[in-house]
C-alpha atoms as a PDB file:
ATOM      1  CA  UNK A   1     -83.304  -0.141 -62.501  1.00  0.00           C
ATOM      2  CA  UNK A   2     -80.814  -1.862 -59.704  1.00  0.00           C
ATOM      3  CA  UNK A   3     -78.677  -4.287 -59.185  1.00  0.00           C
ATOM      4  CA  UNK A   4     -79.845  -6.553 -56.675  1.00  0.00           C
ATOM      5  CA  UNK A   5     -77.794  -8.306 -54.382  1.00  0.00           C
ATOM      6  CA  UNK A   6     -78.892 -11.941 -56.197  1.00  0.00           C
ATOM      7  CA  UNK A   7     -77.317 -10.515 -59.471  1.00  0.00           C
ATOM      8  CA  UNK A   8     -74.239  -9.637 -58.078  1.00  0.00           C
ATOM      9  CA  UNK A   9     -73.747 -13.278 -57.024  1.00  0.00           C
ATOM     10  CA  UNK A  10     -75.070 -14.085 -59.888  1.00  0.00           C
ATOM     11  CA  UNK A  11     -72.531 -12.331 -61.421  1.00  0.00           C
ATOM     12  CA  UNK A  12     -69.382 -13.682 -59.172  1.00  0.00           C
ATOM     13  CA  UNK A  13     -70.688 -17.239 -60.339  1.00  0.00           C
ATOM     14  CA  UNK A  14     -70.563 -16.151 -64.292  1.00  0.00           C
ATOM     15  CA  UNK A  15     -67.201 -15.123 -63.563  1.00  0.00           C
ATOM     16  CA  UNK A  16     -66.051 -18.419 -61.919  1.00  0.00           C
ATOM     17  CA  UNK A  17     -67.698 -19.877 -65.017  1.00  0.00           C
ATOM     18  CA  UNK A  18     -65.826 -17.312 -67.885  1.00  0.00           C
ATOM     19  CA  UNK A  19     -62.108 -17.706 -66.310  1.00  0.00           C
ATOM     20  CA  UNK A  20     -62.455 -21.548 -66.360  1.00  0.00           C
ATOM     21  CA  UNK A  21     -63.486 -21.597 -70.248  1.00  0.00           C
ATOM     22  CA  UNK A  22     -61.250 -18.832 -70.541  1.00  0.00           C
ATOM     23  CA  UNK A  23     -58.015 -20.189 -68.497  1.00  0.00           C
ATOM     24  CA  UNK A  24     -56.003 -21.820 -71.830  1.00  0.00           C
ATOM     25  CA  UNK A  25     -56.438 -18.626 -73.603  1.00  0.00           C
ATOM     26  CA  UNK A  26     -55.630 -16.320 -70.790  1.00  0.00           C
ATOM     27  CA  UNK A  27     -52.760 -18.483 -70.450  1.00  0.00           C
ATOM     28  CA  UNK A  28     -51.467 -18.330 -73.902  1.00  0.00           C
ATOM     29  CA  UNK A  29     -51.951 -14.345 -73.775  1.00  0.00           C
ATOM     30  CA  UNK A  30     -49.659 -14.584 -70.841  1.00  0.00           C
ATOM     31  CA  UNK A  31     -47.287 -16.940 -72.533  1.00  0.00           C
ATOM     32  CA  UNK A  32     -46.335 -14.686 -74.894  1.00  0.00           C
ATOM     33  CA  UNK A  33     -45.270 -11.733 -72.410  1.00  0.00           C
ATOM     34  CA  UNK A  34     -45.908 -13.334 -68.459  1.00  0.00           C
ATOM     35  CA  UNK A  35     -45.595 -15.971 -66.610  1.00  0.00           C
ATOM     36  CA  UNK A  36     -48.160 -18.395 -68.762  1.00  0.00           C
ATOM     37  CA  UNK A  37     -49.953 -18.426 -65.143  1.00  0.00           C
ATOM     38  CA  UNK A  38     -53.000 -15.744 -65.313  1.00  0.00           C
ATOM     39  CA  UNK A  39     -55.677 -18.126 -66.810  1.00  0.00           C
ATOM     40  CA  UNK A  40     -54.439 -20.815 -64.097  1.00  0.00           C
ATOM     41  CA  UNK A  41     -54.471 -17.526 -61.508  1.00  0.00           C
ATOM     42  CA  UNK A  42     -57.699 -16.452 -62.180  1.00  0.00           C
ATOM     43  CA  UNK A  43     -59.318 -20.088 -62.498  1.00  0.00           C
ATOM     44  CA  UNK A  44     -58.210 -21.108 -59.019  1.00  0.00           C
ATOM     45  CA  UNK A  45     -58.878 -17.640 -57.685  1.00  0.00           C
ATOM     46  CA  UNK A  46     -62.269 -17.941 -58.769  1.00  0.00           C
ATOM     47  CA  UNK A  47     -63.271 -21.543 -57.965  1.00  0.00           C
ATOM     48  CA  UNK A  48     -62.476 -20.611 -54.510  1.00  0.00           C
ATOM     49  CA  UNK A  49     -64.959 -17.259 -54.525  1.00  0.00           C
ATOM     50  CA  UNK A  50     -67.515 -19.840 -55.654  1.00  0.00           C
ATOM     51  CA  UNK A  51     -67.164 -22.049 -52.454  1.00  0.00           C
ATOM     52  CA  UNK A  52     -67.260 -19.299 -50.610  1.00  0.00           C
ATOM     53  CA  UNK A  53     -69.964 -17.748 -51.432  1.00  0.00           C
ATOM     54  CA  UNK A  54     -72.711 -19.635 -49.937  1.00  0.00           C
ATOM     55  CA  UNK A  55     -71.742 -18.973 -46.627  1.00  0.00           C
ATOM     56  CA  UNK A  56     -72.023 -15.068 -47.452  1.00  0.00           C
ATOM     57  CA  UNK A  57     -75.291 -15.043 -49.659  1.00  0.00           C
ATOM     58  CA  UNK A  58     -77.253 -13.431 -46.957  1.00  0.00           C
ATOM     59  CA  UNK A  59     -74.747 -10.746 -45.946  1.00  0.00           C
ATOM     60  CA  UNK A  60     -75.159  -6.976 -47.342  1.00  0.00           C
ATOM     61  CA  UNK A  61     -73.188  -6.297 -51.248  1.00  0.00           C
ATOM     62  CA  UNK A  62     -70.364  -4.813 -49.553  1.00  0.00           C
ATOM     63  CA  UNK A  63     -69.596  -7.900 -47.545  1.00  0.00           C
ATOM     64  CA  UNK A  64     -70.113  -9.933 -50.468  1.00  0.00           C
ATOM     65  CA  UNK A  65     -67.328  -8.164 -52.223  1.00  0.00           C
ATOM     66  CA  UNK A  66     -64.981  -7.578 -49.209  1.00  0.00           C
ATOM     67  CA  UNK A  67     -64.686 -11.482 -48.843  1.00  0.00           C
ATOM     68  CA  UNK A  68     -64.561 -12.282 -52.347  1.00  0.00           C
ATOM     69  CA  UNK A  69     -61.440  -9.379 -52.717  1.00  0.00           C
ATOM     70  CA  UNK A  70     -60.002 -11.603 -49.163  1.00  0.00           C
ATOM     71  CA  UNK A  71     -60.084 -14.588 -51.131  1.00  0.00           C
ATOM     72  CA  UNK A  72     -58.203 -13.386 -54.102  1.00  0.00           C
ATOM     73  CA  UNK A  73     -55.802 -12.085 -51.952  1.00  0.00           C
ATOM     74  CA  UNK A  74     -55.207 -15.322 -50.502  1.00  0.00           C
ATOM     75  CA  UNK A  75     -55.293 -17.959 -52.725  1.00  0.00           C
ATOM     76  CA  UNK A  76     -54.047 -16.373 -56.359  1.00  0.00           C
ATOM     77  CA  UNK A  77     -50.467 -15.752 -56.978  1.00  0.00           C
ATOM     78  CA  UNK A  78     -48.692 -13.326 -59.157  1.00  0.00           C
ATOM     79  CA  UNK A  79     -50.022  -9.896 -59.687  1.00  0.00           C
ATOM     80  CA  UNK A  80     -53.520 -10.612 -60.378  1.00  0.00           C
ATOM     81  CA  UNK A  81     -54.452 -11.576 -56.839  1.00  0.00           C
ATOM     82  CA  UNK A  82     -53.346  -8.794 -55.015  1.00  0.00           C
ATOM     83  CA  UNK A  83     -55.239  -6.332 -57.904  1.00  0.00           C
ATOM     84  CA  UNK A  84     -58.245  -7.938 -58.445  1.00  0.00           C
ATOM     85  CA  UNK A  85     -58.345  -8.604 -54.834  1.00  0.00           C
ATOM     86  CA  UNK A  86     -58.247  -4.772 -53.691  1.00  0.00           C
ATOM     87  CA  UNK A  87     -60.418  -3.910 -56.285  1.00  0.00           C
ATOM     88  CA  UNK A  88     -63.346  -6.601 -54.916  1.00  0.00           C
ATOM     89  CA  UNK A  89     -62.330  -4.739 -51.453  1.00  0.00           C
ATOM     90  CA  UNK A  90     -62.200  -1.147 -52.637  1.00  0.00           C
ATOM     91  CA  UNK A  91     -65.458  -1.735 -53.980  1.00  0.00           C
ATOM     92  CA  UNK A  92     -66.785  -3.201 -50.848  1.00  0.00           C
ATOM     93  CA  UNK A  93     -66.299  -0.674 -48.858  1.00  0.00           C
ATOM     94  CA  UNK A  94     -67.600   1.761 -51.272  1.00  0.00           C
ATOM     95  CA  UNK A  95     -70.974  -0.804 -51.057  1.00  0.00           C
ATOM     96  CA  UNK A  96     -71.041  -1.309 -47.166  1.00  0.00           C
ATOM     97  CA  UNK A  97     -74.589  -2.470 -46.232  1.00  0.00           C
ATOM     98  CA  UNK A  98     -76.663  -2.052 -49.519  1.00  0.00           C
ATOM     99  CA  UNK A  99     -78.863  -4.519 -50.045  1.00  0.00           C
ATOM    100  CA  UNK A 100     -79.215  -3.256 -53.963  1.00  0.00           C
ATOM    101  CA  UNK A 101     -77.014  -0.397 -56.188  1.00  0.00           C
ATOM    102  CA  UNK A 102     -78.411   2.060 -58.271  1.00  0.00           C
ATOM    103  CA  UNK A 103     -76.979   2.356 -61.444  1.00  0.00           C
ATOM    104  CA  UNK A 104     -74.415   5.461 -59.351  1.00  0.00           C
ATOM    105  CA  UNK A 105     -73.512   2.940 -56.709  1.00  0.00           C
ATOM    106  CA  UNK A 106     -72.726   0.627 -59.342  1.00  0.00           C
ATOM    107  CA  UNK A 107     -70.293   3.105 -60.797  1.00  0.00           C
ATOM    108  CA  UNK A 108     -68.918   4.172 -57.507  1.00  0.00           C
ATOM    109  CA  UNK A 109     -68.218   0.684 -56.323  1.00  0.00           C
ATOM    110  CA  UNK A 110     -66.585  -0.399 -59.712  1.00  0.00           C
ATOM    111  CA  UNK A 111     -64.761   2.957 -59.788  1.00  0.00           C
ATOM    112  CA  UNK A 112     -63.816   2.707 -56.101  1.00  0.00           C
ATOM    113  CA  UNK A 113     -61.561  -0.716 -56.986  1.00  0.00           C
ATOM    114  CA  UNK A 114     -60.206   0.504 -59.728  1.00  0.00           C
ATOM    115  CA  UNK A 115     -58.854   3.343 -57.973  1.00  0.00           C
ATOM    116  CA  UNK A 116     -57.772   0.602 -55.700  1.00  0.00           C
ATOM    117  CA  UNK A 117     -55.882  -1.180 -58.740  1.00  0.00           C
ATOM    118  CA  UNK A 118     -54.342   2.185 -59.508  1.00  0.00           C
ATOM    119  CA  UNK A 119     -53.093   3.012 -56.061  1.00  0.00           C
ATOM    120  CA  UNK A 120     -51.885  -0.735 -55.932  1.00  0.00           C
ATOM    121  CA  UNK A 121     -49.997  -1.333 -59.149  1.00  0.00           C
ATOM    122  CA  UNK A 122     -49.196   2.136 -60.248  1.00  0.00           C
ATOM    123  CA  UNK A 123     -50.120   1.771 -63.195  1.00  0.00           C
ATOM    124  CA  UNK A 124     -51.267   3.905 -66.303  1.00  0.00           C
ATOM    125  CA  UNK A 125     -53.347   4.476 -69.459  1.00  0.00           C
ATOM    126  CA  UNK A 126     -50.895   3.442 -71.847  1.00  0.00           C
ATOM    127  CA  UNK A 127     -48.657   1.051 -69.909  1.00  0.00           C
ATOM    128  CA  UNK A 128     -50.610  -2.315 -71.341  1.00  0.00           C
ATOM    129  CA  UNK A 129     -52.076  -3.466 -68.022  1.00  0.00           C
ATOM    130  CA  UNK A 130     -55.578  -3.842 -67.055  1.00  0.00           C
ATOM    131  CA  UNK A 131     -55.944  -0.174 -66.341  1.00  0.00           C
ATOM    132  CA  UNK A 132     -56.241   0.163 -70.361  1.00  0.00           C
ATOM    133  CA  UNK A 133     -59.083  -1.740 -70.228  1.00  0.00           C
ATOM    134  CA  UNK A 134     -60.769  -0.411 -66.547  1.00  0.00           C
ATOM    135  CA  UNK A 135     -60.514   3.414 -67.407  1.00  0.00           C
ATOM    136  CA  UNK A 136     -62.481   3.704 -71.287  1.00  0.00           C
ATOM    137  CA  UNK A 137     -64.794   1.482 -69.630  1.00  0.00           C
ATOM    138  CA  UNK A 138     -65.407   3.419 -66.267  1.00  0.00           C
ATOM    139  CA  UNK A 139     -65.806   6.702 -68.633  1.00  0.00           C
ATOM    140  CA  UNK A 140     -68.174   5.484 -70.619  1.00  0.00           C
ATOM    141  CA  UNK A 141     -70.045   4.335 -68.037  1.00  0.00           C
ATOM    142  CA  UNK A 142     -69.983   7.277 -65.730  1.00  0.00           C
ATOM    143  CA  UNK A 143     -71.191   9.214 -69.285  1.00  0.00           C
ATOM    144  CA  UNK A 144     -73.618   7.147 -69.892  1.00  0.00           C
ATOM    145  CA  UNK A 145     -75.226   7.467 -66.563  1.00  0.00           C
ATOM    146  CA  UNK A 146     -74.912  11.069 -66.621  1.00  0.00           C
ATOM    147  CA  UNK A 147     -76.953  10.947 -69.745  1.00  0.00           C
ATOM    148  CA  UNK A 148     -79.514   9.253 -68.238  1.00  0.00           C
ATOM    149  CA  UNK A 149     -79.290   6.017 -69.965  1.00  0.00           C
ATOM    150  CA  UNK A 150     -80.375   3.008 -67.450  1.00  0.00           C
ATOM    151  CA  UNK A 151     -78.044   0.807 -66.023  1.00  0.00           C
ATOM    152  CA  UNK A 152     -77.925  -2.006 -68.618  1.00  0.00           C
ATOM    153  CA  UNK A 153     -77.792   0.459 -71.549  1.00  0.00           C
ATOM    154  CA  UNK A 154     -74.452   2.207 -69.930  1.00  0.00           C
ATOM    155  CA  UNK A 155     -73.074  -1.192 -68.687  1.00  0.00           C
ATOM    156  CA  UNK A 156     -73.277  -2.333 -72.956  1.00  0.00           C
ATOM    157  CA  UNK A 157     -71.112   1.167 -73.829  1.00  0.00           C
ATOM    158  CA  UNK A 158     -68.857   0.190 -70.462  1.00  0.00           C
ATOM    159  CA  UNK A 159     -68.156  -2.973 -71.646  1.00  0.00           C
ATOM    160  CA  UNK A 160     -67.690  -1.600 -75.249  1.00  0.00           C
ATOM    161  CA  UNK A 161     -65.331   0.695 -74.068  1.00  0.00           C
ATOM    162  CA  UNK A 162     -63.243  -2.248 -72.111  1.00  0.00           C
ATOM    163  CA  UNK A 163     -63.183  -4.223 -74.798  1.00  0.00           C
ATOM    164  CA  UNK A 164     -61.919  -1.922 -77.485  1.00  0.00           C
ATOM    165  CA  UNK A 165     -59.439  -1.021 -74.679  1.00  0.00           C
ATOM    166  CA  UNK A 166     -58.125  -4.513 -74.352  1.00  0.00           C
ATOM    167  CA  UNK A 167     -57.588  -5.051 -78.193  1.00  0.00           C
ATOM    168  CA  UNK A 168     -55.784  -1.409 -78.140  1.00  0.00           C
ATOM    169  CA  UNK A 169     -53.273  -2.850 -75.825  1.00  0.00           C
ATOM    170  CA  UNK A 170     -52.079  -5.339 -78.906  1.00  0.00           C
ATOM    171  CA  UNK A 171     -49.949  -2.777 -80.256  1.00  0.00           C
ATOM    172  CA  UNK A 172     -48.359  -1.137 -76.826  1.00  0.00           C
ATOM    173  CA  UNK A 173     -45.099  -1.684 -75.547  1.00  0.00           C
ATOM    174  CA  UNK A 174     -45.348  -2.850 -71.710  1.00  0.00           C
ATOM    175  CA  UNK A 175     -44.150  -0.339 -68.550  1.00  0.00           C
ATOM    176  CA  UNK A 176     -45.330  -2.525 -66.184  1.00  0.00           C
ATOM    177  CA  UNK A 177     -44.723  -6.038 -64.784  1.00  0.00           C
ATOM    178  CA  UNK A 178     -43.318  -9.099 -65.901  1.00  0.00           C
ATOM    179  CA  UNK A 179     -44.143  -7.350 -69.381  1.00  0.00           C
ATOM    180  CA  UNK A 180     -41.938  -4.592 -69.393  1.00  0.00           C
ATOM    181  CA  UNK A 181     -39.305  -6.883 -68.979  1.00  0.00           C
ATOM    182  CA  UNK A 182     -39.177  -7.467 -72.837  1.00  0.00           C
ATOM    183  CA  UNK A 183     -39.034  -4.105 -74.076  1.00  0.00           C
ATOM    184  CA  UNK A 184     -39.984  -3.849 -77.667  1.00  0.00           C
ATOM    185  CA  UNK A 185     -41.249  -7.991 -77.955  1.00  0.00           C
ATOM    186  CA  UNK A 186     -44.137  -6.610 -75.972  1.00  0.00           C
ATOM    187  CA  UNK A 187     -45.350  -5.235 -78.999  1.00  0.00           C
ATOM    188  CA  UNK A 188     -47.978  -7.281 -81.073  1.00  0.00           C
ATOM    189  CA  UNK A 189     -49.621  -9.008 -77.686  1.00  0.00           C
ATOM    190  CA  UNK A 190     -53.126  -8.751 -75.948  1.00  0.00           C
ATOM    191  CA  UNK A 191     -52.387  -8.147 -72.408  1.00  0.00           C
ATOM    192  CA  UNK A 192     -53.978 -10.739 -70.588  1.00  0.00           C
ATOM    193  CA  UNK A 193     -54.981  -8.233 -67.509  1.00  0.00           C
ATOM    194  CA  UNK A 194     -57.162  -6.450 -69.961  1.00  0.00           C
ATOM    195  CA  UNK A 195     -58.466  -9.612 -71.110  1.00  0.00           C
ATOM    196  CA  UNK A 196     -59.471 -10.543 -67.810  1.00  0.00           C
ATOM    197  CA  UNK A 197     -61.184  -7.201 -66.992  1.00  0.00           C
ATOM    198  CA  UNK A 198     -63.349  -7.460 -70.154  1.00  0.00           C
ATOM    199  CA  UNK A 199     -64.286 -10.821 -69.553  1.00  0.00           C
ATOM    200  CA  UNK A 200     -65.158  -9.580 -65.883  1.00  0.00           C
ATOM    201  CA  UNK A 201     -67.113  -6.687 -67.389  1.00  0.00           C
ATOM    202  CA  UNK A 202     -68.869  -8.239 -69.603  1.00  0.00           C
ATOM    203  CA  UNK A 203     -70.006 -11.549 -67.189  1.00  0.00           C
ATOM    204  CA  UNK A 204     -71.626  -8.179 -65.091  1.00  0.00           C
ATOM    205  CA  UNK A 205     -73.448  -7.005 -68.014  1.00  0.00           C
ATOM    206  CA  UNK A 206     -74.723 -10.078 -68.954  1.00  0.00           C
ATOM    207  CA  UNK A 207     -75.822 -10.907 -64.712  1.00  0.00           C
ATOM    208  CA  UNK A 208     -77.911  -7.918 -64.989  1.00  0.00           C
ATOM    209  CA  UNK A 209     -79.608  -8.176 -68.487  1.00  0.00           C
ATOM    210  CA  UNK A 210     -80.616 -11.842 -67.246  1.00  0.00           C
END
């Protein structure tokens, strides 16, 4: 199957919808080792991808993505913009003009931004960022579709994989961010990046099995 261009908005919108349920307990994760500003970060970030996207509905995926990455990037503050916002842009331009994405393109675009998040934040496997929640996820999926296994049946182990990742960031000291700053009272949190990630992943999956 592939992922048309209406469930990718479909899927932005989900989003919007997830991180303003979500924002009080993205906050509290981030409470406890951040600022106490990601669920208010990714709220606003998101409302504004929302009004934006009507005035981009009947542009190609990648131009979908490149403006909602340009939004992030310009209206959420801390470190969540800037990341999520290259990763909407990375993927973009790994997207340019498809109408639709087989489930390959689907794994290059998501892969393309989180090499973009990489590049960006420097970050790790292991450093208790959103990268320990991105990179199980983007293995299992890439396995998965090597397997053969259609889109929505490797976007349920990706999202498996993300989510497991996020709860195996509870017991990681931080090397990154505002975080790291606490040393060993890192220990014993949920990083809220990873939170966020899963709760991005997992609005996709459920876009597509609509």
């Amino acid at each position: 199957m592939t992922v048309t261009k209406e469930q990718i908005i479909s899927w932005l919108e989900q989003v919007t919808e997830v991180m303003i349920a979500n924002k009080e307990y993205l906050t509290d994760l981030d409470s406890a080792i951040g600022d106490a500003d990601h669920g208010n970060n990714m709220s606003r970030g998101f409302r504004k991808v929302l009004e934006k996207l009507p005035t981009v509905a009947d542009r190609d995926i990648g131009n979908i993505f490149k403006t909602t990455g340009m939004v992030l990037i310009s209206s959420v503050g801390g470190a969540s913009g800037p990341l999520y916002g290259t990763f909407f842009m990375r993927g973009g331009m790994a997207a340019s003009a498809k109408e639709e994405l087989s489930g390959q393109d689907l794994y290059q675009v998501l892969q393309s931004g989180v090499e973009g998040i990489v590049q960006r934040g420097r970050a790790q496997v292991g450093d208790k960022t959103m990268i320990d929640a991105w990179t199980p996820a983007m293995t299992a999926l890439k396995a998965a579709l090597d397997d053969g296994e259609d889109t929505v049946s490797a976007l349920r182990q990706a999202v498996a994989a993300a989510e497991q990742g996020m709860k195996d960031t509870i017991p990681l000291q931080a090397r990154k961010g505002r975080a790291s700053y606490l040393g060993e009272r890192s220990i014993g949190h949920q990083d809220p990046g990873a939170t966020s990630t899963f709760l991005i992943l997992n609005a996709l999956l459920e876009a597509i099995e609509q």
